[in-house]
PDB file of N, CA and C in Angstrom:
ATOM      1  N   UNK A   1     134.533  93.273  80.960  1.00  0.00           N
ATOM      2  CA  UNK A   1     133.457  92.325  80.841  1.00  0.00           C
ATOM      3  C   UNK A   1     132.692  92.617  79.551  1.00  0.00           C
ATOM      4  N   UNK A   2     132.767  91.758  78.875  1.00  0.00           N
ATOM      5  CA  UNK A   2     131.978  91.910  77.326  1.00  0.00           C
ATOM      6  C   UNK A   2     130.639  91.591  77.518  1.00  0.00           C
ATOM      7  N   UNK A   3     129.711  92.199  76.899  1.00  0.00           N
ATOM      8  CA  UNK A   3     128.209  92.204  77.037  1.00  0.00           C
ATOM      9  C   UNK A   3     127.688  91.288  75.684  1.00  0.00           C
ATOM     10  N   UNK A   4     126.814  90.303  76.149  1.00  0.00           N
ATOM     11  CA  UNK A   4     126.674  89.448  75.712  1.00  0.00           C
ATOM     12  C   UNK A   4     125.061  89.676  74.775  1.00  0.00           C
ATOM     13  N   UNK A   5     124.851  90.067  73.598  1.00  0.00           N
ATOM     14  CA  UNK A   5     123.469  89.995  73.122  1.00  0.00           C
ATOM     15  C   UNK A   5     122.790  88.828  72.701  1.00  0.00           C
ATOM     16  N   UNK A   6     121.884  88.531  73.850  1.00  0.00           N
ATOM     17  CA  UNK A   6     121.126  87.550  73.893  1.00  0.00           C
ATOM     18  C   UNK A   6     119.935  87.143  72.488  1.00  0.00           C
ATOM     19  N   UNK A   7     120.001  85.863  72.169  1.00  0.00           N
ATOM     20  CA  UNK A   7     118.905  86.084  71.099  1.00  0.00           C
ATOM     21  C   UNK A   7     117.869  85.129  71.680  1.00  0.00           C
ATOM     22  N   UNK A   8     116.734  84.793  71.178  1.00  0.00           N
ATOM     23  CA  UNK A   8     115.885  83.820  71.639  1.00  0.00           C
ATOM     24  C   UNK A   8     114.945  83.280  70.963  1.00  0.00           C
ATOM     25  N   UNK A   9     115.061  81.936  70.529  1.00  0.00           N
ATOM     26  CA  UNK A   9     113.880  81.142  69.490  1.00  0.00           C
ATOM     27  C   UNK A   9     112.677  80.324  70.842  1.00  0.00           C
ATOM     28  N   UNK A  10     111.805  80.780  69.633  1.00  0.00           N
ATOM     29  CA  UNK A  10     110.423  80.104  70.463  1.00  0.00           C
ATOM     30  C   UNK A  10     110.638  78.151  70.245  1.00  0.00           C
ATOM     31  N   UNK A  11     109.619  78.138  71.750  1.00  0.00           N
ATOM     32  CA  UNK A  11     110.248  76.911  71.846  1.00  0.00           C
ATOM     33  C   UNK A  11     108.916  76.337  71.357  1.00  0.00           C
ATOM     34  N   UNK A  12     108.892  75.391  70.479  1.00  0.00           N
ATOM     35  CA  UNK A  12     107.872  74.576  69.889  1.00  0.00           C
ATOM     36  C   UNK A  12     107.083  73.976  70.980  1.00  0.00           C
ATOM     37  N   UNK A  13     105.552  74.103  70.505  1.00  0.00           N
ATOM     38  CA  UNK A  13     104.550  73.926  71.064  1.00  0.00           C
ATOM     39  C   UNK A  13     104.072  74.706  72.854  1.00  0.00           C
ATOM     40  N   UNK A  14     104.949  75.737  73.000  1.00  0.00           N
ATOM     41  CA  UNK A  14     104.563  76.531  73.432  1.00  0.00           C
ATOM     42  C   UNK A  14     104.639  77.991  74.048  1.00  0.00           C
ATOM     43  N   UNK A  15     103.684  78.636  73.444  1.00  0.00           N
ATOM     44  CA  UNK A  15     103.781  79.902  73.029  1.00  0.00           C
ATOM     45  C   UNK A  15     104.692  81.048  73.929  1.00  0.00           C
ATOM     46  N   UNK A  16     104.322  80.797  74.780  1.00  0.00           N
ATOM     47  CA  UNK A  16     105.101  81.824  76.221  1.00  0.00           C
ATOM     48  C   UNK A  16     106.928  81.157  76.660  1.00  0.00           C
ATOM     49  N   UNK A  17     106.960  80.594  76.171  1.00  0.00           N
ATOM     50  CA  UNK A  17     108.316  79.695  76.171  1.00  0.00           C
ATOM     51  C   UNK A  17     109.329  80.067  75.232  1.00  0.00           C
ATOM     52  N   UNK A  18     110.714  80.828  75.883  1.00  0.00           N
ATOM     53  CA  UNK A  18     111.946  81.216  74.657  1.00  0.00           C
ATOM     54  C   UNK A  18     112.631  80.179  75.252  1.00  0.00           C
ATOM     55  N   UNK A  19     113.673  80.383  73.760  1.00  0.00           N
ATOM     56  CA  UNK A  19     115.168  79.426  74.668  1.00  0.00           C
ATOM     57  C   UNK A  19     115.971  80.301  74.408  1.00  0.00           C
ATOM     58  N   UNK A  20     116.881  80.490  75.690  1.00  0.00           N
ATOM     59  CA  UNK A  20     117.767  81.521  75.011  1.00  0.00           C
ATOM     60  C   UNK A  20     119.104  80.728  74.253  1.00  0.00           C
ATOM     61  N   UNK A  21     119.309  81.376  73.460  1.00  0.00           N
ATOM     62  CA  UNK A  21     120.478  81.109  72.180  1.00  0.00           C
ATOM     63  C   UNK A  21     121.942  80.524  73.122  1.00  0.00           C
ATOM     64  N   UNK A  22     122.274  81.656  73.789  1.00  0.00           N
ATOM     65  CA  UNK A  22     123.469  81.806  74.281  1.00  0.00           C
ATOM     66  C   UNK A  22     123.808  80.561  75.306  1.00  0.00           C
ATOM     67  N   UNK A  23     122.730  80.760  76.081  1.00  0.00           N
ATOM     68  CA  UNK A  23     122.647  79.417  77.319  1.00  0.00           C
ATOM     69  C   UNK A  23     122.305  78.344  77.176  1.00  0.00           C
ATOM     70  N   UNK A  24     121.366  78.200  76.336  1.00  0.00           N
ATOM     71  CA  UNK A  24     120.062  77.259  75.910  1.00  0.00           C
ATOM     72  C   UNK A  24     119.101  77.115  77.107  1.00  0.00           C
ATOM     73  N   UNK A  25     119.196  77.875  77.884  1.00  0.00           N
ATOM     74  CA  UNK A  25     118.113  78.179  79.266  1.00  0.00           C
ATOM     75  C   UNK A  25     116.978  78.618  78.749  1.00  0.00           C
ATOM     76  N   UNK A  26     115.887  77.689  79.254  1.00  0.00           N
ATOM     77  CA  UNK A  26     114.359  78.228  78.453  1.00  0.00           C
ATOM     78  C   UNK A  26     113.946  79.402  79.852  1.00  0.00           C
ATOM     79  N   UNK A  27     112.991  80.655  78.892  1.00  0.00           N
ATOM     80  CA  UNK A  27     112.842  81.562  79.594  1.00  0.00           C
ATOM     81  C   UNK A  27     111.055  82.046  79.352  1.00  0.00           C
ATOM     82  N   UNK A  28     110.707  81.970  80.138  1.00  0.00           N
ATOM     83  CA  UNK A  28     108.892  82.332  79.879  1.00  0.00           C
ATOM     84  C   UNK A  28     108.608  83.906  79.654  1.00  0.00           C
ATOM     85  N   UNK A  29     108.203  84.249  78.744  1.00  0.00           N
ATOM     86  CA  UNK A  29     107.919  85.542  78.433  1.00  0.00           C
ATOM     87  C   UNK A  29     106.313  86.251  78.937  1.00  0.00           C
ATOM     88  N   UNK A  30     105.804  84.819  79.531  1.00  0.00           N
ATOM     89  CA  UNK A  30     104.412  85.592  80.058  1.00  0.00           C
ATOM     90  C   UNK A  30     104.879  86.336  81.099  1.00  0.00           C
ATOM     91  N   UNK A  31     104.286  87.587  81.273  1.00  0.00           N
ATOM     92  CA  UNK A  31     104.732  88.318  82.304  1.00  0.00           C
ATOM     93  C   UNK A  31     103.408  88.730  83.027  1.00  0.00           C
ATOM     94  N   UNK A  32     102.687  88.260  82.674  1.00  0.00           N
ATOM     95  CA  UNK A  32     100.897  88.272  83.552  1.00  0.00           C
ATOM     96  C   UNK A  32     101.175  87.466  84.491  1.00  0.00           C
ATOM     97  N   UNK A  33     101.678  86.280  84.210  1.00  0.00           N
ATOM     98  CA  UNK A  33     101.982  84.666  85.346  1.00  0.00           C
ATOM     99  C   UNK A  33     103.083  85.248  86.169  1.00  0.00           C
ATOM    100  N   UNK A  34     104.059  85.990  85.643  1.00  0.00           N
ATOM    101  CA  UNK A  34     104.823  86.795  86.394  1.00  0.00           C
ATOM    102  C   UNK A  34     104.854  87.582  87.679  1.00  0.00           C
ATOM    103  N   UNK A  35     103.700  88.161  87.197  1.00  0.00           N
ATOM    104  CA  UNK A  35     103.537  89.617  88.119  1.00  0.00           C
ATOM    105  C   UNK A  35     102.265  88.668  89.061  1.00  0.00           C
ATOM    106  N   UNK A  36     101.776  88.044  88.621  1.00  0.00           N
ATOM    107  CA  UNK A  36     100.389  87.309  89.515  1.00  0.00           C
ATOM    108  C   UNK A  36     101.505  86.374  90.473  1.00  0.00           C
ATOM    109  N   UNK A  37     102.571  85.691  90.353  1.00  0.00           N
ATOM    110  CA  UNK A  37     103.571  84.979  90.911  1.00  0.00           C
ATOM    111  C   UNK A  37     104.086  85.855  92.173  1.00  0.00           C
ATOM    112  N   UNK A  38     104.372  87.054  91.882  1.00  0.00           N
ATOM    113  CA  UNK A  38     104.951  88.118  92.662  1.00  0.00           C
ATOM    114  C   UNK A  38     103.685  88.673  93.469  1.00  0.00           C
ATOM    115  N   UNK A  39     102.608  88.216  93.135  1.00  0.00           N
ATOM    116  CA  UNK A  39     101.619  89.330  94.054  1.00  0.00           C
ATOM    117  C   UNK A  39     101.647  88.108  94.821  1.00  0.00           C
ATOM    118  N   UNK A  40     101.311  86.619  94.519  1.00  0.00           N
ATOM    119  CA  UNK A  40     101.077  85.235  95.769  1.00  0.00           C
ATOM    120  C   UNK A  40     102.279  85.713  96.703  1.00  0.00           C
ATOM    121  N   UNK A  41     103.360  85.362  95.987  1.00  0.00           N
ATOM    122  CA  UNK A  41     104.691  85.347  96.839  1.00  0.00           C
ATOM    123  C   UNK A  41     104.754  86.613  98.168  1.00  0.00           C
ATOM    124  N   UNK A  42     104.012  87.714  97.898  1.00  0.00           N
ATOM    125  CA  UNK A  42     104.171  89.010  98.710  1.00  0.00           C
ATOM    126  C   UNK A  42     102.913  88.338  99.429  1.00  0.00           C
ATOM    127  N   UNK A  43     101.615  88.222  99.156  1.00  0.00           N
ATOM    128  CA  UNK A  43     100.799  88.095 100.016  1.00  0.00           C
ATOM    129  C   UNK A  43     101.208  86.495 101.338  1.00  0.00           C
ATOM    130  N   UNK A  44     101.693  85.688 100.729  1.00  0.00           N
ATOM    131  CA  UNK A  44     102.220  84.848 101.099  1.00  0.00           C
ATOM    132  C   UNK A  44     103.267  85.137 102.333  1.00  0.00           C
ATOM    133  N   UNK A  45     103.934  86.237 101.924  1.00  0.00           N
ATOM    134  CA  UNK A  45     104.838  86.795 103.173  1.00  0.00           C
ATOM    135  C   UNK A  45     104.033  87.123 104.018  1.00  0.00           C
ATOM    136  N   UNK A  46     102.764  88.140 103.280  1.00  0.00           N
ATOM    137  CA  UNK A  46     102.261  88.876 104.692  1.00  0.00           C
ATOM    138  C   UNK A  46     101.357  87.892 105.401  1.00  0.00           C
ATOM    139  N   UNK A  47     101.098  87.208 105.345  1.00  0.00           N
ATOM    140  CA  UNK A  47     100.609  85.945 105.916  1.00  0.00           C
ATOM    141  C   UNK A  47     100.979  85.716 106.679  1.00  0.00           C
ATOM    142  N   UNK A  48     102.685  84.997 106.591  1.00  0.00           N
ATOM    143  CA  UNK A  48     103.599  84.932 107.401  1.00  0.00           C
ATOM    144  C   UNK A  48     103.797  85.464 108.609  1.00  0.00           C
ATOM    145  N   UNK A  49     104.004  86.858 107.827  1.00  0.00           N
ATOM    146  CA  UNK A  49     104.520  87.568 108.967  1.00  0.00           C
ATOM    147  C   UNK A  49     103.047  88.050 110.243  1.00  0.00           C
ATOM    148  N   UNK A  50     101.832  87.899 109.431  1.00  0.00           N
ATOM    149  CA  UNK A  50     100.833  88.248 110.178  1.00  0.00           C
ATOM    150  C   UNK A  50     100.693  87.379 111.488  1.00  0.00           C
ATOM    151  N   UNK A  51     101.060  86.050 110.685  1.00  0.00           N
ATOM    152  CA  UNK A  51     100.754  84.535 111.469  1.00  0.00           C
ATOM    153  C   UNK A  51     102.224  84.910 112.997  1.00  0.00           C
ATOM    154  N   UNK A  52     102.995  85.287 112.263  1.00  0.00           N
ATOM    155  CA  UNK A  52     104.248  85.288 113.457  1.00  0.00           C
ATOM    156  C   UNK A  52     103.871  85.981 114.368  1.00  0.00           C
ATOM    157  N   UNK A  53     103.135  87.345 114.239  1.00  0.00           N
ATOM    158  CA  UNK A  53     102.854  88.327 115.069  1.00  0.00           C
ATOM    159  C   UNK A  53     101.782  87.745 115.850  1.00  0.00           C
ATOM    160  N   UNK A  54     100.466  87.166 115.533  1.00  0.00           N
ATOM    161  CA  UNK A  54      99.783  86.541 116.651  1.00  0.00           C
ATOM    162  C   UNK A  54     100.185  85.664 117.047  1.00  0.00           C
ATOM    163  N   UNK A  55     101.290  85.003 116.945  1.00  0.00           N
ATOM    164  CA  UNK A  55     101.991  83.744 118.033  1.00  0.00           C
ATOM    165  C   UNK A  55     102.638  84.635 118.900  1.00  0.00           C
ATOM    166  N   UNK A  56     103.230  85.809 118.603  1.00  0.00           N
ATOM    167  CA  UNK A  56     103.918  86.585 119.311  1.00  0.00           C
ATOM    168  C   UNK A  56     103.043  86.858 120.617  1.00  0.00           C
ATOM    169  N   UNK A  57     101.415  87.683 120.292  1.00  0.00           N
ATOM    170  CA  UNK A  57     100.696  88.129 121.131  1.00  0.00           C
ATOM    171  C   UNK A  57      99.692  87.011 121.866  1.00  0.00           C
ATOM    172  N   UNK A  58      99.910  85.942 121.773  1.00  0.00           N
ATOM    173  CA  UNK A  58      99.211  84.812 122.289  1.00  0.00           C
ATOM    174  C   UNK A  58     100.389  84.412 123.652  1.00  0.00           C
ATOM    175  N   UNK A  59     101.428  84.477 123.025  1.00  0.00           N
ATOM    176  CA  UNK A  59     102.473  83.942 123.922  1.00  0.00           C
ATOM    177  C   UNK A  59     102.632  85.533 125.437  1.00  0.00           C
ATOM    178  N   UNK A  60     102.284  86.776 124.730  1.00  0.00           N
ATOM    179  CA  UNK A  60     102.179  87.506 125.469  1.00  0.00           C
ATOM    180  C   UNK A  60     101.270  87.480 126.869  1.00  0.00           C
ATOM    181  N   UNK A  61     100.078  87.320 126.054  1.00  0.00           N
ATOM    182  CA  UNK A  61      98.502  86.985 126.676  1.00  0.00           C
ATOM    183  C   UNK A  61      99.036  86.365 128.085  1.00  0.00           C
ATOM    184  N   UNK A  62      99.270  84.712 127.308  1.00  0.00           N
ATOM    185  CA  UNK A  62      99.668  83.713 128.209  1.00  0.00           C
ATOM    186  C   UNK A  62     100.637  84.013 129.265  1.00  0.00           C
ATOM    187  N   UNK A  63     101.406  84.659 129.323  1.00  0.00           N
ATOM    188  CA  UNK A  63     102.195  85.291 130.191  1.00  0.00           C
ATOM    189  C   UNK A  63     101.424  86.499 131.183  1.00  0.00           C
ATOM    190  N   UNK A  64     100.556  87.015 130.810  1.00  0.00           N
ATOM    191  CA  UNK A  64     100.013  87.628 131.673  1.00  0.00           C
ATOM    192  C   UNK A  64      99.104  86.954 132.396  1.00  0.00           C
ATOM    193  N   UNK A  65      98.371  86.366 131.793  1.00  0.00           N
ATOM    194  CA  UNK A  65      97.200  85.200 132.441  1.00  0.00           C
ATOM    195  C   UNK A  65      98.301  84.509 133.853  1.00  0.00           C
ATOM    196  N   UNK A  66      99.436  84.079 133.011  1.00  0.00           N
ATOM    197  CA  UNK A  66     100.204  83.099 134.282  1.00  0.00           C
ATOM    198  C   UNK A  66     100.400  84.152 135.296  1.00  0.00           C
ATOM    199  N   UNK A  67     100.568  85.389 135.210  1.00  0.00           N
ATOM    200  CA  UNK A  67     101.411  86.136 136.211  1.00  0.00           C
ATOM    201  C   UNK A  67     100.049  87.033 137.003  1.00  0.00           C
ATOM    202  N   UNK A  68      98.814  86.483 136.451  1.00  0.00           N
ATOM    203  CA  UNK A  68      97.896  87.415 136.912  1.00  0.00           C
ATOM    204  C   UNK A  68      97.116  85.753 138.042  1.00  0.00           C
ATOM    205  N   UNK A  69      97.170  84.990 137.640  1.00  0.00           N
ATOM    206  CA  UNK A  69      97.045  83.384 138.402  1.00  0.00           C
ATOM    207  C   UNK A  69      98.113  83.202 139.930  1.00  0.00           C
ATOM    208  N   UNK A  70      98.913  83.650 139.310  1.00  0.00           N
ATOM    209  CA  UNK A  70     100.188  83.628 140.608  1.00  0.00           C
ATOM    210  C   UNK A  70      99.782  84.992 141.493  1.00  0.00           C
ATOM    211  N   UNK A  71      99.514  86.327 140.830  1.00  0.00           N
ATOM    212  CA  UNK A  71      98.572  86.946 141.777  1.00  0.00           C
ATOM    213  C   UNK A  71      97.411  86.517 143.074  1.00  0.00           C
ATOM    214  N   UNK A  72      96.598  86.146 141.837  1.00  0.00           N
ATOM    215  CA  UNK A  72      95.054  85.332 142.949  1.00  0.00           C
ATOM    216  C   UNK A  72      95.494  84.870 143.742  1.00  0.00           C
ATOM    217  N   UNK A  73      96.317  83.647 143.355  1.00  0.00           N
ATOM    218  CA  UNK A  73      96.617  82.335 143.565  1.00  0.00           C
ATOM    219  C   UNK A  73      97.595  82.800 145.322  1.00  0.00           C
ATOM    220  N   UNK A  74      98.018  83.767 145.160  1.00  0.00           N
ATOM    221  CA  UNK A  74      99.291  84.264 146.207  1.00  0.00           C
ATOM    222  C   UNK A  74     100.254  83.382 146.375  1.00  0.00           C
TER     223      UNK A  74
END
């Protein structure tokens, strides 16, 4: 596999914007928008996953409530 050295011209009118040579695939060199992209995307998971876990323990709850009703209830 031959290794390919990439070159890259800026893309007119804006600054954070390459193109690469080889592909002509434009590639953003800000890496602030980058890493701020990667912190949403992670907090965004834990969100997720936070949100999954109290559906988890709601659905728990509710299951005890029913089985503590069928108690009283005899």
């Amino acid at each position: 596999m031959a290794i390919v050295k990439t070159e890259y011209a800026k893309v007119e009118g804006h600054s954070s914007l390459l193109r690469d040579e080889h592909s002509t695939g434009i590639v953003s060199s800000d890496t602030n928008s980058y890493e701020l992209y990667k912190k949403r995307r992670e907090s965004f998971r834990n969100q997720k996953n936070e949100i999954n876990t109290l559906k988890n323990e709601i659905g728990e709850i509710k299951e005890l409530l029913h089985t503590l009703i069928e108690k009283v209830n005899g």
